[in-house]
Structures are given as C-alpha cells and as structure tokens.
PDB file of N, CA and C in Angstrom:
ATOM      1  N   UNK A   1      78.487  49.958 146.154  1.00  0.00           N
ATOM      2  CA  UNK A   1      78.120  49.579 147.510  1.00  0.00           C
ATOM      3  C   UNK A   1      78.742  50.556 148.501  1.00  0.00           C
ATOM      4  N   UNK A   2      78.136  51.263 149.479  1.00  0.00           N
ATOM      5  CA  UNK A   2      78.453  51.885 150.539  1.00  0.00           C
ATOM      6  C   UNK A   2      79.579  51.231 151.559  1.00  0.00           C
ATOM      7  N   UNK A   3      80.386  51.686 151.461  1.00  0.00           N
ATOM      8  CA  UNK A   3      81.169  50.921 152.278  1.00  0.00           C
ATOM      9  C   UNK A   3      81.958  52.293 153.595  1.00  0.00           C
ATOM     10  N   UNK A   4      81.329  51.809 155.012  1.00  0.00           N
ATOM     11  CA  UNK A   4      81.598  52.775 155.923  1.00  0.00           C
ATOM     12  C   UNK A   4      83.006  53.292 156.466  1.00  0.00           C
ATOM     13  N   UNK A   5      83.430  52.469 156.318  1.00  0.00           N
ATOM     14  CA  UNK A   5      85.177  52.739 156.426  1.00  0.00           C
ATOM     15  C   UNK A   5      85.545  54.026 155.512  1.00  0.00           C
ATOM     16  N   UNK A   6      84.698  54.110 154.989  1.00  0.00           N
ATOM     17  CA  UNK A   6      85.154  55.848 153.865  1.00  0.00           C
ATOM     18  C   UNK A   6      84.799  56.745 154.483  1.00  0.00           C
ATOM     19  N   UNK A   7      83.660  56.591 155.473  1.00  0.00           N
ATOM     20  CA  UNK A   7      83.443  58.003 156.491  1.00  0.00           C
ATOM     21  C   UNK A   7      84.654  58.502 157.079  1.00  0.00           C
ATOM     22  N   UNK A   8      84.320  60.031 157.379  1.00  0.00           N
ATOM     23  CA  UNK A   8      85.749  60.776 157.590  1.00  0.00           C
ATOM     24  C   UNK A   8      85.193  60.689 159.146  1.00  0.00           C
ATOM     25  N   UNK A   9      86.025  61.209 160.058  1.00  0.00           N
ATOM     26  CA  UNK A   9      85.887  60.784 161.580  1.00  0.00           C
ATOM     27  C   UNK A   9      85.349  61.867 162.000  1.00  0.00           C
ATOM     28  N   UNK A  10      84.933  62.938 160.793  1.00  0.00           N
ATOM     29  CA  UNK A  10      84.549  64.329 161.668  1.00  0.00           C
ATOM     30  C   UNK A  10      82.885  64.043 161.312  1.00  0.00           C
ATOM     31  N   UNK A  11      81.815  63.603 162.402  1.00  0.00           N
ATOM     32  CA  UNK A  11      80.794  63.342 162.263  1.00  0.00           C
ATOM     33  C   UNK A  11      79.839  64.510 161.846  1.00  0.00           C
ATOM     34  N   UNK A  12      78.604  64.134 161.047  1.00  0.00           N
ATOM     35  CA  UNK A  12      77.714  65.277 160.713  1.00  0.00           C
ATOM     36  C   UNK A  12      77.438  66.438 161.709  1.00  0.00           C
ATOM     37  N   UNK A  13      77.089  65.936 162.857  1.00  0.00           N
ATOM     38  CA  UNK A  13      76.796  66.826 163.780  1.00  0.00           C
ATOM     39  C   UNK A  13      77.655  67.950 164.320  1.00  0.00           C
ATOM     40  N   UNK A  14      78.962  67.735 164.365  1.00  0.00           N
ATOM     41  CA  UNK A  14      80.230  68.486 164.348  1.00  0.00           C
ATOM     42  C   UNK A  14      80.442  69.164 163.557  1.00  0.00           C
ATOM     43  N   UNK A  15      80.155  68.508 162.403  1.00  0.00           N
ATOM     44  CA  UNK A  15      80.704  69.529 161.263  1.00  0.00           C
ATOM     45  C   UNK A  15      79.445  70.430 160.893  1.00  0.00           C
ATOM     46  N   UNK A  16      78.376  70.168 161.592  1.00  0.00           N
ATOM     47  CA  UNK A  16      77.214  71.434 161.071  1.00  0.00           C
ATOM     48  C   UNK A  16      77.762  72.316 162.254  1.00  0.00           C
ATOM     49  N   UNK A  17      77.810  72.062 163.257  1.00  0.00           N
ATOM     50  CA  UNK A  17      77.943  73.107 164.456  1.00  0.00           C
ATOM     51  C   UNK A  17      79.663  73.722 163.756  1.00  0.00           C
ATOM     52  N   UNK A  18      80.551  73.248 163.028  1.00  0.00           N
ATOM     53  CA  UNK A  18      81.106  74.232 162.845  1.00  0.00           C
ATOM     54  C   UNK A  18      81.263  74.661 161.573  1.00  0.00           C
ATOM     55  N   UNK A  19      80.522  74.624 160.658  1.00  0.00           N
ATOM     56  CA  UNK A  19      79.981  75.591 159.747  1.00  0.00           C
ATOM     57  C   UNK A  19      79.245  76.484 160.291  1.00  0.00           C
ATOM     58  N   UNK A  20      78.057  76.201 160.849  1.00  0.00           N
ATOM     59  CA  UNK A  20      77.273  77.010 162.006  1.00  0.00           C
ATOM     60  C   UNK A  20      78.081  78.361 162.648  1.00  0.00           C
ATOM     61  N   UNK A  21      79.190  77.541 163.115  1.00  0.00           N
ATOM     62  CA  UNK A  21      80.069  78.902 164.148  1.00  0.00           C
ATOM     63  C   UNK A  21      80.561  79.550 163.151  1.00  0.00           C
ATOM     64  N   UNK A  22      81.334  78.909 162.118  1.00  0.00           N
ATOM     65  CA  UNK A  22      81.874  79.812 160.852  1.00  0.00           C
ATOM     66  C   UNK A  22      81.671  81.057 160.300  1.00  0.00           C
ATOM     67  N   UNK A  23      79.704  80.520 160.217  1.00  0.00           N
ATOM     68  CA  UNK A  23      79.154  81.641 159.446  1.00  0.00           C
ATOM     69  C   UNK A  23      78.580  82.920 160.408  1.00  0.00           C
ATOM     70  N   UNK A  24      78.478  81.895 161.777  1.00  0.00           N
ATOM     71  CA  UNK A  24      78.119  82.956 162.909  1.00  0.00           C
ATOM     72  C   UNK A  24      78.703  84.030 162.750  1.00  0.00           C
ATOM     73  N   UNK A  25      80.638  83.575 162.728  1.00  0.00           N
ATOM     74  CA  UNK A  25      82.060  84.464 163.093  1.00  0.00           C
ATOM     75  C   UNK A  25      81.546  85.777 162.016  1.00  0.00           C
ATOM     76  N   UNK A  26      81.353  85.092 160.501  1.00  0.00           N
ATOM     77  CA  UNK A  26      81.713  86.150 159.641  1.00  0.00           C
ATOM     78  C   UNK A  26      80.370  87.231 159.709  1.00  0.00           C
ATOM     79  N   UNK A  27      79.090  86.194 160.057  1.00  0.00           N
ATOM     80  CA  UNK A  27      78.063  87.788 159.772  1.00  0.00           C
ATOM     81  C   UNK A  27      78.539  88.423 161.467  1.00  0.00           C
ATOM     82  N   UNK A  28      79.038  87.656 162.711  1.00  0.00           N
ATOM     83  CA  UNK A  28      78.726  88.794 163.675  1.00  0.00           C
ATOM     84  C   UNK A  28      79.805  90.047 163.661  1.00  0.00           C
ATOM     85  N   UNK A  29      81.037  89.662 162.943  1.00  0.00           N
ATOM     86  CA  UNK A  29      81.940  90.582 162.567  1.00  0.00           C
ATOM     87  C   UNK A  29      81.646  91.492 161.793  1.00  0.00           C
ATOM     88  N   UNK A  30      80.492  91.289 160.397  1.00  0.00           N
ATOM     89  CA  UNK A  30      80.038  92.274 159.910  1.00  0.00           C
ATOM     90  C   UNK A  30      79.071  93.210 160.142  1.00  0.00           C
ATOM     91  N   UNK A  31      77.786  92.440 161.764  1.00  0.00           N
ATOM     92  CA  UNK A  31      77.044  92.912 162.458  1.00  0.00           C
ATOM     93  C   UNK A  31      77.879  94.210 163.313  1.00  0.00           C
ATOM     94  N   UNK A  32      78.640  93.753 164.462  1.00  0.00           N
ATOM     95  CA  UNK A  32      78.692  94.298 165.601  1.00  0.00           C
ATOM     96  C   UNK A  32      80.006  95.171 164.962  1.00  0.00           C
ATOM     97  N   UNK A  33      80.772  95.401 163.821  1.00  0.00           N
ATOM     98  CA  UNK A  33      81.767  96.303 163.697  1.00  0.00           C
ATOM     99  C   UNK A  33      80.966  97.555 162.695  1.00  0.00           C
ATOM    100  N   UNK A  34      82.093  98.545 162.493  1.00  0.00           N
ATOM    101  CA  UNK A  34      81.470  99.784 161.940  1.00  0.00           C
ATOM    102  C   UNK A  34      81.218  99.579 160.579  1.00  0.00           C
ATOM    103  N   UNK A  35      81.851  98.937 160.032  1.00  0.00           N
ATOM    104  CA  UNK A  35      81.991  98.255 158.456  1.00  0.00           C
ATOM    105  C   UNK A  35      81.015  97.214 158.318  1.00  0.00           C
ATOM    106  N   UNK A  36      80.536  96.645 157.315  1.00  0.00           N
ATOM    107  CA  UNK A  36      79.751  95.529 156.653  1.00  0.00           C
ATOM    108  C   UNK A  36      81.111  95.124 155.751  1.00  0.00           C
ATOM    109  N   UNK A  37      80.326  94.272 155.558  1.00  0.00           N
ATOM    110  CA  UNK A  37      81.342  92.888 154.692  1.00  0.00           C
ATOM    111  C   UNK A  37      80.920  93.466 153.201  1.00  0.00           C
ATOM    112  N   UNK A  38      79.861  94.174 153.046  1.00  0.00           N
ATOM    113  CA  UNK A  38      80.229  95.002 151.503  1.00  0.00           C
ATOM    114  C   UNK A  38      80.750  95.524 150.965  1.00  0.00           C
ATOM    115  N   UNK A  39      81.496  95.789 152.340  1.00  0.00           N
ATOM    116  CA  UNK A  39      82.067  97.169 152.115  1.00  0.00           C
ATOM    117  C   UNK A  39      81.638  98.858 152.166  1.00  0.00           C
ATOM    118  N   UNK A  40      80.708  99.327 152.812  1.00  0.00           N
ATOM    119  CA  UNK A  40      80.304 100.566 152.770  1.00  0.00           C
ATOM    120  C   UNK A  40      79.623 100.414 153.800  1.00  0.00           C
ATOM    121  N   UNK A  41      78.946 101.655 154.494  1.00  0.00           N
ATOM    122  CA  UNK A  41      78.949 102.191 155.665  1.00  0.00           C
ATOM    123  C   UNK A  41      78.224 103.625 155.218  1.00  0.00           C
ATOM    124  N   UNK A  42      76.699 103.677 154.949  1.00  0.00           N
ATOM    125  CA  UNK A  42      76.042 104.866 154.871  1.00  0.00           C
ATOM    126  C   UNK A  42      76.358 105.911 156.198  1.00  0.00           C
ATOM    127  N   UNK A  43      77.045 106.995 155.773  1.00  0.00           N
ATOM    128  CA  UNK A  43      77.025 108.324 157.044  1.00  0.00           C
ATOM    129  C   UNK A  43      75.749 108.759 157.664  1.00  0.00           C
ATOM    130  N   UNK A  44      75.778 109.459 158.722  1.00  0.00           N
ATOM    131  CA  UNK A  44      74.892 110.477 158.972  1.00  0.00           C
ATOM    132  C   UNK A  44      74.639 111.881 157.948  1.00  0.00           C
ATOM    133  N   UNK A  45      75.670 112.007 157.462  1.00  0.00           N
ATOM    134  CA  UNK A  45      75.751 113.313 156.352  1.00  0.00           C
ATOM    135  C   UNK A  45      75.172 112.694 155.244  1.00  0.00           C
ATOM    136  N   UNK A  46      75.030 110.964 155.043  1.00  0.00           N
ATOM    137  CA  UNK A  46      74.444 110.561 153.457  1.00  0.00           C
ATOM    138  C   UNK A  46      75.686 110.361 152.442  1.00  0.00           C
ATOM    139  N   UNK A  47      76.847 110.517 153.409  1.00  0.00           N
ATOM    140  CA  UNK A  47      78.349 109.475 152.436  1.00  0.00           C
ATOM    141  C   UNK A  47      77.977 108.563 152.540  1.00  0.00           C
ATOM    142  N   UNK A  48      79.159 108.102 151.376  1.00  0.00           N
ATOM    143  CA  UNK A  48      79.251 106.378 151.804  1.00  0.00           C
ATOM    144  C   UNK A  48      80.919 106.022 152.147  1.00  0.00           C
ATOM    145  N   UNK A  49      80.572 105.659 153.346  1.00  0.00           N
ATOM    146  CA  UNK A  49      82.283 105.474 153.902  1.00  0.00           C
ATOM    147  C   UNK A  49      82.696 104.457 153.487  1.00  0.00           C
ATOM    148  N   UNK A  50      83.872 103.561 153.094  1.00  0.00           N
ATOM    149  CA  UNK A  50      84.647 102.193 152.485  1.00  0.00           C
ATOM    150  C   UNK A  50      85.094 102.165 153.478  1.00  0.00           C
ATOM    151  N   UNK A  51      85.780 100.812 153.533  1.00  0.00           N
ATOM    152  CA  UNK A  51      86.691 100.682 154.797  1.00  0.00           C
ATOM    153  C   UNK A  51      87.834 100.418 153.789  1.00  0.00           C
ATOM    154  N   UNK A  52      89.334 100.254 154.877  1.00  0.00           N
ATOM    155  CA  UNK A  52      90.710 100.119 154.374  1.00  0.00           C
ATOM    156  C   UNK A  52      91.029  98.933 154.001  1.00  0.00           C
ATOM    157  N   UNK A  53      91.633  98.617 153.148  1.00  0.00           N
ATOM    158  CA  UNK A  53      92.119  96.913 152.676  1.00  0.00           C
ATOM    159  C   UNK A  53      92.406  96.470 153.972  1.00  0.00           C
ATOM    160  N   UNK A  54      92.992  96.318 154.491  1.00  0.00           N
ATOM    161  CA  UNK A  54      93.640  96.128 155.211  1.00  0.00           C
ATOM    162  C   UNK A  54      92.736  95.511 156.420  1.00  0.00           C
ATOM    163  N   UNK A  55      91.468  96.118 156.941  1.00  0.00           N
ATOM    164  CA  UNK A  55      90.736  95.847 157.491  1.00  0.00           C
ATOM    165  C   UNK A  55      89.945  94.576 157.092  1.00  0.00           C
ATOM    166  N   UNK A  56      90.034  94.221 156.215  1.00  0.00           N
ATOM    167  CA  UNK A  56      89.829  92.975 155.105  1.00  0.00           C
ATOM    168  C   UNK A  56      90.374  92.262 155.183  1.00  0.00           C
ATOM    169  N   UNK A  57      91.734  92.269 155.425  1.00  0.00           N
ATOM    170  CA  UNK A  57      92.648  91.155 155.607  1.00  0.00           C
ATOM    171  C   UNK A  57      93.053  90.717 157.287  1.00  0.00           C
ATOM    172  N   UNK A  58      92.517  91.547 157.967  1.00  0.00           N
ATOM    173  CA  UNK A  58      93.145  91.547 159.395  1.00  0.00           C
ATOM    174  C   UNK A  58      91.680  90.885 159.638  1.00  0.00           C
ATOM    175  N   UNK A  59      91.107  91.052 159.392  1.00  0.00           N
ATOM    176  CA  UNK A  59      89.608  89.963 159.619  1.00  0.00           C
ATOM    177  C   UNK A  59      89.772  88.934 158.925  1.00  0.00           C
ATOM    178  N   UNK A  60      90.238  88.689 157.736  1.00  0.00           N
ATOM    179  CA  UNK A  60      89.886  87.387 157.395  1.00  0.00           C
ATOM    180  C   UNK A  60      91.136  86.552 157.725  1.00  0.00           C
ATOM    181  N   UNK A  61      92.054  87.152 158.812  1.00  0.00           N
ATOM    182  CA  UNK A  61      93.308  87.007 159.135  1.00  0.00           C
ATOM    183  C   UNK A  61      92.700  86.132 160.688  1.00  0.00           C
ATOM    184  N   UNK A  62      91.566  87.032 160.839  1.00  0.00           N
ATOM    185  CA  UNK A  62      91.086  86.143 162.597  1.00  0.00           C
ATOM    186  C   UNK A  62      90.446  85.823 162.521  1.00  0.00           C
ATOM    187  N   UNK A  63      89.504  85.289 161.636  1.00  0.00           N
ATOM    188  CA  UNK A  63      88.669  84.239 160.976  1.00  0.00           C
ATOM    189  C   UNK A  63      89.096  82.975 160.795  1.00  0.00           C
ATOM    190  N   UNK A  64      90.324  83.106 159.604  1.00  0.00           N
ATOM    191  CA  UNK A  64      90.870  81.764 159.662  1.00  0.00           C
ATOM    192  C   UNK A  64      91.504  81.053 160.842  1.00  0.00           C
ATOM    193  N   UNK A  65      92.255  82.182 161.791  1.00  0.00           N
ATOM    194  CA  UNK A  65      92.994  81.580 162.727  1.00  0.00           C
ATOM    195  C   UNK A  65      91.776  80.971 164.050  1.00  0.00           C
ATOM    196  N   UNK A  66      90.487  81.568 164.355  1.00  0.00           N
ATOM    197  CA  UNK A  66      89.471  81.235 164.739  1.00  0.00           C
ATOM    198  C   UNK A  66      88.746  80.153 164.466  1.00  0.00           C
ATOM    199  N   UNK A  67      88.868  79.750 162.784  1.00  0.00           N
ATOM    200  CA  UNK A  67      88.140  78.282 162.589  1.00  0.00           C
ATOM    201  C   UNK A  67      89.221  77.360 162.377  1.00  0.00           C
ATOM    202  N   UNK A  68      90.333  77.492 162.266  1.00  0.00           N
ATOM    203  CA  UNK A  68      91.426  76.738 162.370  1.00  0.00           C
ATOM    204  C   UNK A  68      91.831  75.675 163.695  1.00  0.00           C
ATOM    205  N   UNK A  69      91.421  76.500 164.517  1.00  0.00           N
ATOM    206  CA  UNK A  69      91.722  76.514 165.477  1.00  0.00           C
ATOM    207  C   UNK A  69      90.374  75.720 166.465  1.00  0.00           C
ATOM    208  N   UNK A  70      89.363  75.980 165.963  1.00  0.00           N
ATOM    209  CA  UNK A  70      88.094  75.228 165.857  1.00  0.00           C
ATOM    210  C   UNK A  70      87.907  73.965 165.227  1.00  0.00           C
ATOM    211  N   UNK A  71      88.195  74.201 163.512  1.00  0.00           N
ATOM    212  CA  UNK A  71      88.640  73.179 163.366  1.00  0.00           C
ATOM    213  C   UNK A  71      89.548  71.492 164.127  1.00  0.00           C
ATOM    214  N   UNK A  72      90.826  72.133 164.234  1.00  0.00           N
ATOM    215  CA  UNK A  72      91.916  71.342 165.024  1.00  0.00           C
ATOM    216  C   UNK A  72      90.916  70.934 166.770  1.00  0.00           C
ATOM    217  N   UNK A  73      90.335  71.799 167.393  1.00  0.00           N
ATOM    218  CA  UNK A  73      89.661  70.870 168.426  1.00  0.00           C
ATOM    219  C   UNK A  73      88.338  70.228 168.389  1.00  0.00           C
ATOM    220  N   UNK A  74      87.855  70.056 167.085  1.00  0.00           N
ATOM    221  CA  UNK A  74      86.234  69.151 166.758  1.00  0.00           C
ATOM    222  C   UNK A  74      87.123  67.825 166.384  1.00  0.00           C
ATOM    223  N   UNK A  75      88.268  68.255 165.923  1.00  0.00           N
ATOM    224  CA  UNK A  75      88.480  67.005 165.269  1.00  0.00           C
ATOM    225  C   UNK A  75      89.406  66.374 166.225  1.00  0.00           C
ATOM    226  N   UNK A  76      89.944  66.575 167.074  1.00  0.00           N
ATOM    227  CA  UNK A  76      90.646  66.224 168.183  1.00  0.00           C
ATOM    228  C   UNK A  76      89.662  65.404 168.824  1.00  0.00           C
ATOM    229  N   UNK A  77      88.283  65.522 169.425  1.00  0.00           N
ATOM    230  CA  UNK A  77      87.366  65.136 170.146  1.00  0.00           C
ATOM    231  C   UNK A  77      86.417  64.033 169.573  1.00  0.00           C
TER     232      UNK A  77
END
C-alpha cells in the first residue's frame, strides 16, 4: 500500500528543474569553453589539442559547489 508520508519533501517539479539546471551547467561548460567534456579540441592546423587534468577537476570542482548549493536552496523552499 502506498503510503504518502514516504514522499521526500523535495517535490517532482523541483527536482526536474534541478536536474534540468545540472545538466544545463555541464553541457554549457562544455559548449561555451575551449575544451569539450571529451576531451579534445580539433585545431585549425588539424591537431588534436587535450586539455590539462586539472581543468577537469577545477570544473567538476564548480559544478559540484554550483549544484550543492542549488541543491541546499530547492530544498530550503
């Protein structure tokens, strides 16, 4: 039997809009920067440029602190 008292307080609608923003964060970071999230970066000369670890982690460093932080005010409200 369904019993509603098991619902969590973060309602459907909230939690699509922030999956929604989530996935926004990660493709517009891989859109609007010089890097893709593949990792490579075709040249004008026809290299293929990598990006630095590091650049990997400093993004997924303001990602988390971005939906965290998103997180903590959907569920506040």
């Amino acid at each position: 039997m369904f019993n509603p008292s098991m619902q969590t307080k973060f309602s459907g609608k909230k939690f699509g809009l922030f999956i929604a923003l989530g996935i926004g964060v990660i493709f517009g970071i891989s859109f609007f920067s010089d890097y893709s999230i593949t990792g490579a970066l075709m040249m004008e000369s026809g290299e293929v440029a990598t990006f630095e670890p590091i650049f990997i982690v400093l993004a997924s460093i303001i990602i988390f602190i971005i939906l965290s932080i998103l997180w903590w005010w959907l569920k506040k409200k």
